[in-house]
N, C-alpha and C. Protein backbone atom coordinates (compact mmCIF):
# COMPACT_ATOMS: atom_id res chain seq x y z
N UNK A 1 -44.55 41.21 38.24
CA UNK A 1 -44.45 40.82 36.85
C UNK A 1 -43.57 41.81 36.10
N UNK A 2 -42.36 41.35 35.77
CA UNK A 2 -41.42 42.43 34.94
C UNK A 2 -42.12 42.01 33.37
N UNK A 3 -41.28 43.27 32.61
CA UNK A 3 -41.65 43.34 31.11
C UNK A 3 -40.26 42.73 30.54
N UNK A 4 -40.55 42.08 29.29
CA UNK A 4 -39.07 41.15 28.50
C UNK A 4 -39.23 42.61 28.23
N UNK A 5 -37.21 42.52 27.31
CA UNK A 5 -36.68 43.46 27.06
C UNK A 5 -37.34 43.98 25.48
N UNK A 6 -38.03 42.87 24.66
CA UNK A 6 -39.15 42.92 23.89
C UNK A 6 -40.18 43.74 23.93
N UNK A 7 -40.63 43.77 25.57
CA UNK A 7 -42.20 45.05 25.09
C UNK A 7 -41.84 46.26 25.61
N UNK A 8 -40.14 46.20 26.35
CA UNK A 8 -40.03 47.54 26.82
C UNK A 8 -40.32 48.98 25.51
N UNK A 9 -40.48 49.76 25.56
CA UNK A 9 -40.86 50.95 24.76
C UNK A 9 -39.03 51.33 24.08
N UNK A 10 -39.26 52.55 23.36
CA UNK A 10 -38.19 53.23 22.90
C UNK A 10 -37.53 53.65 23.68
N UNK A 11 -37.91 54.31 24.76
CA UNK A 11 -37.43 54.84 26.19
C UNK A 11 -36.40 54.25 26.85
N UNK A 12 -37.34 53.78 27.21
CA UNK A 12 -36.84 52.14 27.90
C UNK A 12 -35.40 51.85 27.37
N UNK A 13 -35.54 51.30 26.25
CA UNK A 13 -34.47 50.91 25.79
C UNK A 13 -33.25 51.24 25.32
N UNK A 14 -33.54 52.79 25.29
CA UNK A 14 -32.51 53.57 24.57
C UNK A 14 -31.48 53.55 25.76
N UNK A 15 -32.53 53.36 27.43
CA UNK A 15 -31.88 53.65 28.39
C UNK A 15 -30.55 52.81 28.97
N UNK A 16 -31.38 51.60 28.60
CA UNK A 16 -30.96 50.35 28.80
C UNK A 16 -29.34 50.46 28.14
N UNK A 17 -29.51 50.39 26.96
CA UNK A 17 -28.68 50.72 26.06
C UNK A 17 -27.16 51.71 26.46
N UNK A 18 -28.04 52.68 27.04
CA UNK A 18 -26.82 54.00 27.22
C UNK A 18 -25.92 53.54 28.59
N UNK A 19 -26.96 52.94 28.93
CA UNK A 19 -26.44 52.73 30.11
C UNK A 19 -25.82 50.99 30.85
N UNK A 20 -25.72 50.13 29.64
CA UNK A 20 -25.06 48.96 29.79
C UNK A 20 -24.03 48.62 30.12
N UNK A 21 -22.98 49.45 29.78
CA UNK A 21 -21.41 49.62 30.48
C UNK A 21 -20.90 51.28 30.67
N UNK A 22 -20.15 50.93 31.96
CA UNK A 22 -19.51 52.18 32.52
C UNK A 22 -18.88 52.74 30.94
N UNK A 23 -18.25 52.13 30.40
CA UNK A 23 -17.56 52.69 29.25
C UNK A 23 -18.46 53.61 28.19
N UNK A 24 -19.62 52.76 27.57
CA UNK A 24 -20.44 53.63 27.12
C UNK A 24 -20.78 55.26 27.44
N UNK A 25 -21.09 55.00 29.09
CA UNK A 25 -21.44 56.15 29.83
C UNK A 25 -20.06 57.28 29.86
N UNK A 26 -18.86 56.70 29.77
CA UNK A 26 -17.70 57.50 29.44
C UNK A 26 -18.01 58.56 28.04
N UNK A 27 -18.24 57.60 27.17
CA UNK A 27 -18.22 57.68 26.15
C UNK A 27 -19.35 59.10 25.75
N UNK A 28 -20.51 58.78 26.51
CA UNK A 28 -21.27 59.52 26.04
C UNK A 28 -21.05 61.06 26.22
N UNK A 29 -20.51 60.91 28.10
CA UNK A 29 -20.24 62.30 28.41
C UNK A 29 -19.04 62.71 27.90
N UNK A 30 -17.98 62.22 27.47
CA UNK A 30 -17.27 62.60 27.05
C UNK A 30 -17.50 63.67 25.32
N UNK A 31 -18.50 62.72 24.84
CA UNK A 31 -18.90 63.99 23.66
C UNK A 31 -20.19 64.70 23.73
N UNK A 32 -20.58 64.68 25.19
CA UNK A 32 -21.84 65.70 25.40
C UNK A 32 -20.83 66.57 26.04
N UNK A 33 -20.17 66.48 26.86
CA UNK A 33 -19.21 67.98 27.07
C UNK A 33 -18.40 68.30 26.18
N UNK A 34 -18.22 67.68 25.22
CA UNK A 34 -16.92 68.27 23.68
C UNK A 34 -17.92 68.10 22.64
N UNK A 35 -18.81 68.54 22.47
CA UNK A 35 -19.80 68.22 21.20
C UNK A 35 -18.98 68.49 20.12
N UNK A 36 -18.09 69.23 19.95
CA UNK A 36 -17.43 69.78 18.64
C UNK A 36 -16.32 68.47 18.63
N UNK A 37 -16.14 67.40 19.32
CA UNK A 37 -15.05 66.67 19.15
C UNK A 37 -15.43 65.78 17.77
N UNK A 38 -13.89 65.45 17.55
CA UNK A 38 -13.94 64.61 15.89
C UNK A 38 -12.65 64.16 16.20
N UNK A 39 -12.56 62.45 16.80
CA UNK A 39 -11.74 61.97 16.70
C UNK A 39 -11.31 60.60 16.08
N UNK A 40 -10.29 59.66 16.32
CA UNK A 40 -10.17 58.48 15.81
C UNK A 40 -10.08 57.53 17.34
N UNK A 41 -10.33 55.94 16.95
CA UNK A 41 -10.64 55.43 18.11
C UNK A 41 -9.97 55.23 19.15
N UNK A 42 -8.10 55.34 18.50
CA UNK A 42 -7.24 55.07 20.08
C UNK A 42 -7.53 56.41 19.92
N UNK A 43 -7.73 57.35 19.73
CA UNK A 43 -7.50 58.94 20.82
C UNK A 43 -8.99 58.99 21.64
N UNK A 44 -9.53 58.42 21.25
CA UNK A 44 -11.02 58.51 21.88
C UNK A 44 -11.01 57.57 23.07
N UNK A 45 -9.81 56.43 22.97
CA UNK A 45 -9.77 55.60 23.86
C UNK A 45 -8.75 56.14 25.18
N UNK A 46 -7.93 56.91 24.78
CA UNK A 46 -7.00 57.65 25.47
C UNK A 46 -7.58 58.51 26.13
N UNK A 47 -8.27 59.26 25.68
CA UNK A 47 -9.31 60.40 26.60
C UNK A 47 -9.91 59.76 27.38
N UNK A 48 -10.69 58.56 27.79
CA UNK A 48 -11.54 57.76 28.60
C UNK A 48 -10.87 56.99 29.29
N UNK A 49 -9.31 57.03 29.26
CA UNK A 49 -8.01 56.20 29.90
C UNK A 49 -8.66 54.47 29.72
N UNK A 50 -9.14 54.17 28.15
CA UNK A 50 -9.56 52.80 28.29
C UNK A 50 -8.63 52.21 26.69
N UNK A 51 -8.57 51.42 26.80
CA UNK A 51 -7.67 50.37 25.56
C UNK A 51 -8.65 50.52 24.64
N UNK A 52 -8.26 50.93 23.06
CA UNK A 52 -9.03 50.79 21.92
C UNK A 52 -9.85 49.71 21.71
N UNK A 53 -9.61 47.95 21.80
CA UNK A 53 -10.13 47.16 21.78
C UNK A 53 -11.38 47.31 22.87
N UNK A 54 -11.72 47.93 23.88
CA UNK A 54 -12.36 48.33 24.94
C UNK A 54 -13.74 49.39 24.58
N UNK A 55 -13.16 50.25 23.76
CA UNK A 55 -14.27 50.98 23.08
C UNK A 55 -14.75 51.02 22.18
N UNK A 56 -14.17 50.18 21.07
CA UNK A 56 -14.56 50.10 19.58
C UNK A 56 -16.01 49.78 19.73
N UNK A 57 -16.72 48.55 20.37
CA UNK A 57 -17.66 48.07 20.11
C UNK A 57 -18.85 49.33 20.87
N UNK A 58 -18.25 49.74 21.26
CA UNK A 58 -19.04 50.68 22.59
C UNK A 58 -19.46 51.72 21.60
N UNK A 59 -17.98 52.30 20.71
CA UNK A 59 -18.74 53.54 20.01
C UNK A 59 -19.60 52.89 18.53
N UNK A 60 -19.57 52.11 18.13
CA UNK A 60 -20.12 51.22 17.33
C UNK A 60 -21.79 51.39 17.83
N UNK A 61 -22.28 50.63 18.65
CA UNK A 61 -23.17 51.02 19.20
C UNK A 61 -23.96 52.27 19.53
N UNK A 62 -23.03 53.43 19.79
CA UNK A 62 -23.52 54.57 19.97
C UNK A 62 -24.27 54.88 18.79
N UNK A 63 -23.05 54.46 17.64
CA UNK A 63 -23.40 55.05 16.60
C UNK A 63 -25.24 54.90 15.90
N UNK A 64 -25.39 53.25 16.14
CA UNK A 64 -26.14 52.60 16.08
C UNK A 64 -27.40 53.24 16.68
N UNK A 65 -27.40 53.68 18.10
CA UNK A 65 -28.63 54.43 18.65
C UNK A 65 -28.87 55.84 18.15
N UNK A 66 -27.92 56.34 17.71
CA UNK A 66 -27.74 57.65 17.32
C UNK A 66 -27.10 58.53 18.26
N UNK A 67 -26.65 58.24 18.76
CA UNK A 67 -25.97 59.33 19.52
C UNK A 67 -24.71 59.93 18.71
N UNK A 68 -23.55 59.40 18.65
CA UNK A 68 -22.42 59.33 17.90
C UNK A 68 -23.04 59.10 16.31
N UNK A 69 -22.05 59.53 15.18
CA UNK A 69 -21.81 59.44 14.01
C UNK A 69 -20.26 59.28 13.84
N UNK A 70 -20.56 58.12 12.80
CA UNK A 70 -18.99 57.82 12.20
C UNK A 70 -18.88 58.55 10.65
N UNK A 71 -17.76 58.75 10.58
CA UNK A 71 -17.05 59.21 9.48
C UNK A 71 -15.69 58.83 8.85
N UNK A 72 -15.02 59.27 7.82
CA UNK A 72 -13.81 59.03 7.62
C UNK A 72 -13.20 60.06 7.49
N UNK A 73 -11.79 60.49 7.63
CA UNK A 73 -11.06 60.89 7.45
C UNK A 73 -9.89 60.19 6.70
N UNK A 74 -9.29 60.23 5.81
CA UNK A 74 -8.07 60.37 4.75
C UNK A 74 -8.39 58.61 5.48
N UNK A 75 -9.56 58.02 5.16
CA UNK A 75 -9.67 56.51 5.59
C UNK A 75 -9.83 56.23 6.51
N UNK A 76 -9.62 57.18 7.48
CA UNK A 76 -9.33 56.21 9.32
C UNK A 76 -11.12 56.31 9.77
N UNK A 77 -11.24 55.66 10.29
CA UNK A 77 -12.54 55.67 11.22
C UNK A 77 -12.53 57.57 11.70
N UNK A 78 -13.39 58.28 12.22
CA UNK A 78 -13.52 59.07 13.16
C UNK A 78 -14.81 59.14 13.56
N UNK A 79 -15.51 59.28 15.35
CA UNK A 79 -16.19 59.84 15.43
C UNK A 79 -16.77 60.68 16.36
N UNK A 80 -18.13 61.43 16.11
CA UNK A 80 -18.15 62.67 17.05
C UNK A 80 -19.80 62.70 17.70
N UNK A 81 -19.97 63.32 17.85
CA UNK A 81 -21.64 63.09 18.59
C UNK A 81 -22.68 63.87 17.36
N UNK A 82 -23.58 63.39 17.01
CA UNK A 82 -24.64 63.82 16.15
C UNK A 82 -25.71 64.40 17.03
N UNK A 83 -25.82 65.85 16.61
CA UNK A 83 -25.94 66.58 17.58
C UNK A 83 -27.58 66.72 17.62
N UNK A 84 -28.32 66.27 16.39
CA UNK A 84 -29.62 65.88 16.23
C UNK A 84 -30.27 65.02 16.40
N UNK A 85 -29.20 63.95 16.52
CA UNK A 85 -30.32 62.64 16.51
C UNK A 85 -29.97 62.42 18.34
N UNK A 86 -28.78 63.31 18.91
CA UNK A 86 -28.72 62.63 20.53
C UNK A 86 -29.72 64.10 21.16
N UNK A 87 -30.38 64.58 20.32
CA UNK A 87 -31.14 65.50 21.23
C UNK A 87 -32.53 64.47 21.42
N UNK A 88 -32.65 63.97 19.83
CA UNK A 88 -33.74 63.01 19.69
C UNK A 88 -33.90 61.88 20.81
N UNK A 89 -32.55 61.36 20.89
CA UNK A 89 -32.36 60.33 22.00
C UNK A 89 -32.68 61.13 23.25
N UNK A 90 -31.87 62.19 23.73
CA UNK A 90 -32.14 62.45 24.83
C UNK A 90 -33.52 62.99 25.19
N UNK A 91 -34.34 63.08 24.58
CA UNK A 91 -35.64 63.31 24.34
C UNK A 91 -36.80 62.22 24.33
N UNK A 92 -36.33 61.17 23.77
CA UNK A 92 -37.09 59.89 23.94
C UNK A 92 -37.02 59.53 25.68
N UNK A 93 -35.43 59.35 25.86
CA UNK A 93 -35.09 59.26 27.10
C UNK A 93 -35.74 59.61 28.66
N UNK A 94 -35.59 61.17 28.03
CA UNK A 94 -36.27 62.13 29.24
C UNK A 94 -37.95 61.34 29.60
N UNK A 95 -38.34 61.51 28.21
CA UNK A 95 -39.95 61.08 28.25
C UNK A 95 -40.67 59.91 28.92
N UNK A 96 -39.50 59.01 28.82
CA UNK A 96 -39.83 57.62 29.28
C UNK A 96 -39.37 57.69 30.47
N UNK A 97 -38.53 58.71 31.31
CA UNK A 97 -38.17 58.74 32.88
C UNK A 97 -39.05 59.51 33.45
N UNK A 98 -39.60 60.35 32.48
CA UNK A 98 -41.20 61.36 32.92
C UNK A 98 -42.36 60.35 33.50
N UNK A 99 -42.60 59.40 32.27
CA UNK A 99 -43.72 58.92 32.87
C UNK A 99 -43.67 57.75 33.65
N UNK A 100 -42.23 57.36 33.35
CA UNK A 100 -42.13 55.97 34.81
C UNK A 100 -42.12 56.04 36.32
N UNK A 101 -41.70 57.89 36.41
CA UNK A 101 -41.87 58.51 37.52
C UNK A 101 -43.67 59.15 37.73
N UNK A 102 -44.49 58.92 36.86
CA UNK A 102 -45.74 58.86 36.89
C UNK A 102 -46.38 60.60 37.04
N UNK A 103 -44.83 61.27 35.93
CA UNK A 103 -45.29 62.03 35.87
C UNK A 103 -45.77 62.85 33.96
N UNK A 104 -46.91 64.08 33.77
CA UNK A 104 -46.63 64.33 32.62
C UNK A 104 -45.73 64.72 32.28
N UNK A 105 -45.39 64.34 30.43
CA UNK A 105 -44.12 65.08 29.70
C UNK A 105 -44.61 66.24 29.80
């Protein structure tokens, strides 16, 4: 008996989430190893060797879970990793791979 994507937990889902396309997963490590990065979306797309149309929706999303934060610059889109709310995430994360492995947090 699986669970709908409905009663999965926060965990669960954040996982689900991070981990839905290879690109995302680019995405993520790419500003967990440059935490100080602050860019716009073709340079963000250039670093991940993927087409802007390719990542827009991807970092959109991030933004959405919290990992990434958007901003502007002199108008343009930019963004960079929010360095509080992806500890939060990675913290929900951890917790819910703790106990699916049936072990305590």
């Amino acid at each position: 008996m699986g669970q709908s994507s409905d009663a999965a937990g926060p965990g669960e889902a954040l996982l689900q989430n991070l981990l839905s396309s290879d690109g995302k997963a680019m995405l993520v490590l790419l500003f967990r190893r440059n935490p100080g990065l602050i860019d716009k979306i073709d340079a963000i797309a250039r670093r991940v060797g993927k087409k802007k149309e390719a990542v827009e929706a991807d970092l959109k999303e991030l933004v959405e879970v919290g990992v990434l934060r958007e901003g502007r610059v002199g108008g343009i889109p930019v963004f960079s990793l929010d360095g509080k709310r992806d500890a939060d995430v990675r913290h929900t994360v951890g917790t819910f791979l703790t106990q699916s492995q049936g072990m305590n947090p």
